[in-house]
C-alpha atoms as a PDB file:
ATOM      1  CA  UNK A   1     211.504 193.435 115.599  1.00  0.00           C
ATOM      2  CA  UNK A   2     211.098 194.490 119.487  1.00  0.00           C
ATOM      3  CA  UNK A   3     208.773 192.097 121.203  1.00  0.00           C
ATOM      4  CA  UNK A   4     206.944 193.947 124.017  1.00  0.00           C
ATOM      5  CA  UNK A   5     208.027 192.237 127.261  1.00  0.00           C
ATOM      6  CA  UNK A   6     204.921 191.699 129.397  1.00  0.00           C
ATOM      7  CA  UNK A   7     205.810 192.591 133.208  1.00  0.00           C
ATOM      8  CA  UNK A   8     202.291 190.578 134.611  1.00  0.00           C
ATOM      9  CA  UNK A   9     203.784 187.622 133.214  1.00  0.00           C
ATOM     10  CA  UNK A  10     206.870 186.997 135.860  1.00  0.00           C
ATOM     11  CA  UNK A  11     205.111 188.149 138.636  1.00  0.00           C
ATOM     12  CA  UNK A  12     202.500 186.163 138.040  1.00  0.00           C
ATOM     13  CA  UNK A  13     204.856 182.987 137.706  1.00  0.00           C
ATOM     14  CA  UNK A  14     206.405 183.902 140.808  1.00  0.00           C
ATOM     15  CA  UNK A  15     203.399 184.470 143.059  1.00  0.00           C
ATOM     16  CA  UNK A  16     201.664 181.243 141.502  1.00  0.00           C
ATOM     17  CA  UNK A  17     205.212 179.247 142.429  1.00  0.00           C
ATOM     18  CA  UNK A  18     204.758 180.637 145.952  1.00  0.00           C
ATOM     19  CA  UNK A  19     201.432 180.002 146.701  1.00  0.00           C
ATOM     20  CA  UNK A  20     201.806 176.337 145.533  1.00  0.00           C
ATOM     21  CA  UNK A  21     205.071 175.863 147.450  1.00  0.00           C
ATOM     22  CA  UNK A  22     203.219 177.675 150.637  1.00  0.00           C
ATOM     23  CA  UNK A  23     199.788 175.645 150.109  1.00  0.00           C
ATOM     24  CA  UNK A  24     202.471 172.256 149.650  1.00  0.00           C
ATOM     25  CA  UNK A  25     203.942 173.245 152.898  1.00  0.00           C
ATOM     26  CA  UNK A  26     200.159 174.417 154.644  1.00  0.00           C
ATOM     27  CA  UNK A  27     199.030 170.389 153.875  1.00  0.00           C
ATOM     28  CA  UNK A  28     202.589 169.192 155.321  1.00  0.00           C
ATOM     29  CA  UNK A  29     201.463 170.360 158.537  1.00  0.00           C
ATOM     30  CA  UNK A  30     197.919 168.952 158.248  1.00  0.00           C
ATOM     31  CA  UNK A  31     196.300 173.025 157.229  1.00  0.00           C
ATOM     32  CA  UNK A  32     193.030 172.343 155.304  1.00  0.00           C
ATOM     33  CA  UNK A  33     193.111 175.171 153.826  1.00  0.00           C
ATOM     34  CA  UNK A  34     196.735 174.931 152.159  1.00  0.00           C
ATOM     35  CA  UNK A  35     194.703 172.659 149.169  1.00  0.00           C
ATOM     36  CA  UNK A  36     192.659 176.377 148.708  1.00  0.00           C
ATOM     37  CA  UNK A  37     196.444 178.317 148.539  1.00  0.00           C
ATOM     38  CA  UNK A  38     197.652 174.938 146.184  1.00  0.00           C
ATOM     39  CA  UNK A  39     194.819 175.191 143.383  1.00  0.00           C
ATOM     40  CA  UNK A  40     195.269 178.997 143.283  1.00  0.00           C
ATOM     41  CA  UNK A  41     198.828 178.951 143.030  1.00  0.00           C
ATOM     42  CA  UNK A  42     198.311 176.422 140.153  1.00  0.00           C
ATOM     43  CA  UNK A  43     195.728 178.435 138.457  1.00  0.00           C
ATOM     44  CA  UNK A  44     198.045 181.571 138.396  1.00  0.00           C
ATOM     45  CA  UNK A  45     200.527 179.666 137.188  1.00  0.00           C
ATOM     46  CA  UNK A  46     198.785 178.632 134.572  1.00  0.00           C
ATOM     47  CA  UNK A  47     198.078 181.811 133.264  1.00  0.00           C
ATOM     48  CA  UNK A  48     201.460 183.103 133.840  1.00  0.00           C
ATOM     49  CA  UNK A  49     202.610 180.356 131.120  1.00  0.00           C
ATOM     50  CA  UNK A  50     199.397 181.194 129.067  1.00  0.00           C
ATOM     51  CA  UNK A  51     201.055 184.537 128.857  1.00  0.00           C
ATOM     52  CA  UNK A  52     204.330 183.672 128.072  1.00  0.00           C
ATOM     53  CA  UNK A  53     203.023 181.340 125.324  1.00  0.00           C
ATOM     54  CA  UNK A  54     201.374 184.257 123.727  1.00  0.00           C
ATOM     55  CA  UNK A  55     204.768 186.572 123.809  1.00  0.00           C
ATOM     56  CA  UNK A  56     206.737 183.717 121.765  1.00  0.00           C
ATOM     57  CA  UNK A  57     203.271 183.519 119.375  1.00  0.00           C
ATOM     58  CA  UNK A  58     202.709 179.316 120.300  1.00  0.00           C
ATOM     59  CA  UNK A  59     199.229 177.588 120.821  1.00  0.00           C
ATOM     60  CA  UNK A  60     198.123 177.709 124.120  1.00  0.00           C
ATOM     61  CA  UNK A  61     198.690 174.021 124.705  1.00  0.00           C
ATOM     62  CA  UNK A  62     202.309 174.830 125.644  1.00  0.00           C
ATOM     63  CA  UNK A  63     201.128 176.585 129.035  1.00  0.00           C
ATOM     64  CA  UNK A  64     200.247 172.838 129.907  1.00  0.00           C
ATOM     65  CA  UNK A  65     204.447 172.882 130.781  1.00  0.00           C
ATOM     66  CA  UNK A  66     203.389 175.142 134.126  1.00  0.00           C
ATOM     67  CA  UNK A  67     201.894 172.165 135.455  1.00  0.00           C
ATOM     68  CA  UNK A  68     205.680 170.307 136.131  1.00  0.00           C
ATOM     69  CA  UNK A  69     206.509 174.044 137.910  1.00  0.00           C
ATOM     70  CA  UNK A  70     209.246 174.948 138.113  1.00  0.00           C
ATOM     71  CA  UNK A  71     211.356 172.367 135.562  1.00  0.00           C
ATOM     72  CA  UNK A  72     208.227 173.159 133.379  1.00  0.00           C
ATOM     73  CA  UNK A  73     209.172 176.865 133.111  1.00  0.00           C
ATOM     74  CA  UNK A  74     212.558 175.275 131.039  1.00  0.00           C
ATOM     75  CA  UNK A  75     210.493 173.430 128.372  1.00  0.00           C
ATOM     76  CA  UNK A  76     208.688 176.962 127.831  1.00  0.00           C
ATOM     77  CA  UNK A  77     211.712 178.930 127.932  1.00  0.00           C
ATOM     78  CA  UNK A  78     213.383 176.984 125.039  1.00  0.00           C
ATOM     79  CA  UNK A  79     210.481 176.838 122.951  1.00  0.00           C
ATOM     80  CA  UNK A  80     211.133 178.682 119.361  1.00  0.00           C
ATOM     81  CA  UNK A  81     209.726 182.307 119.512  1.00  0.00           C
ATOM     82  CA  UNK A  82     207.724 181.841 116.401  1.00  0.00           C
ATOM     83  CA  UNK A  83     206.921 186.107 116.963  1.00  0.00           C
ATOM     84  CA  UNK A  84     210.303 186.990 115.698  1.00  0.00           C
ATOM     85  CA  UNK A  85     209.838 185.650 112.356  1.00  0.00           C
END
């Protein structure tokens, strides 16, 4: 069975992963407005693992992993693809 690769999914993981590192960075330097750039960056994160839950066919609980970004991303990427069965 061919799984159909989404190609939002890594862009959004990478975008969200730059946002939160730029936000991080924005508060480092006393920016109020890198805690706007932070909870975005989470958010699309978020749904970027929401997304790649879906693909291997787990319960959306697993996107919770996106929150330890990027050592996170591991615990999704060796999670049993349950769509392949």
């Amino acid at each position: 069975m061919v799984k159909k690769k989404t190609a939002l999914r890594p862009i959004l993981l990478w975008v969200g992963s730059i946002l939160g590192v730029g936000g991080n960075l924005a508060l480092d330097i006393g920016r109020p407005d890198g805690s706007i750039a932070l909870v975005i960056g989470l958010a699309v994160v978020l749904i970027g693992c929401y997304l790649w839950t879906r693909e291997k066919n787990r319960e959306w609980v697993f996107m919770l992993w996106g929150l330890l970004a990027p050592v996170g991303f591991l615990g999704i990427m060796f999670l049993k693809d349950k769509s392949i069965e």
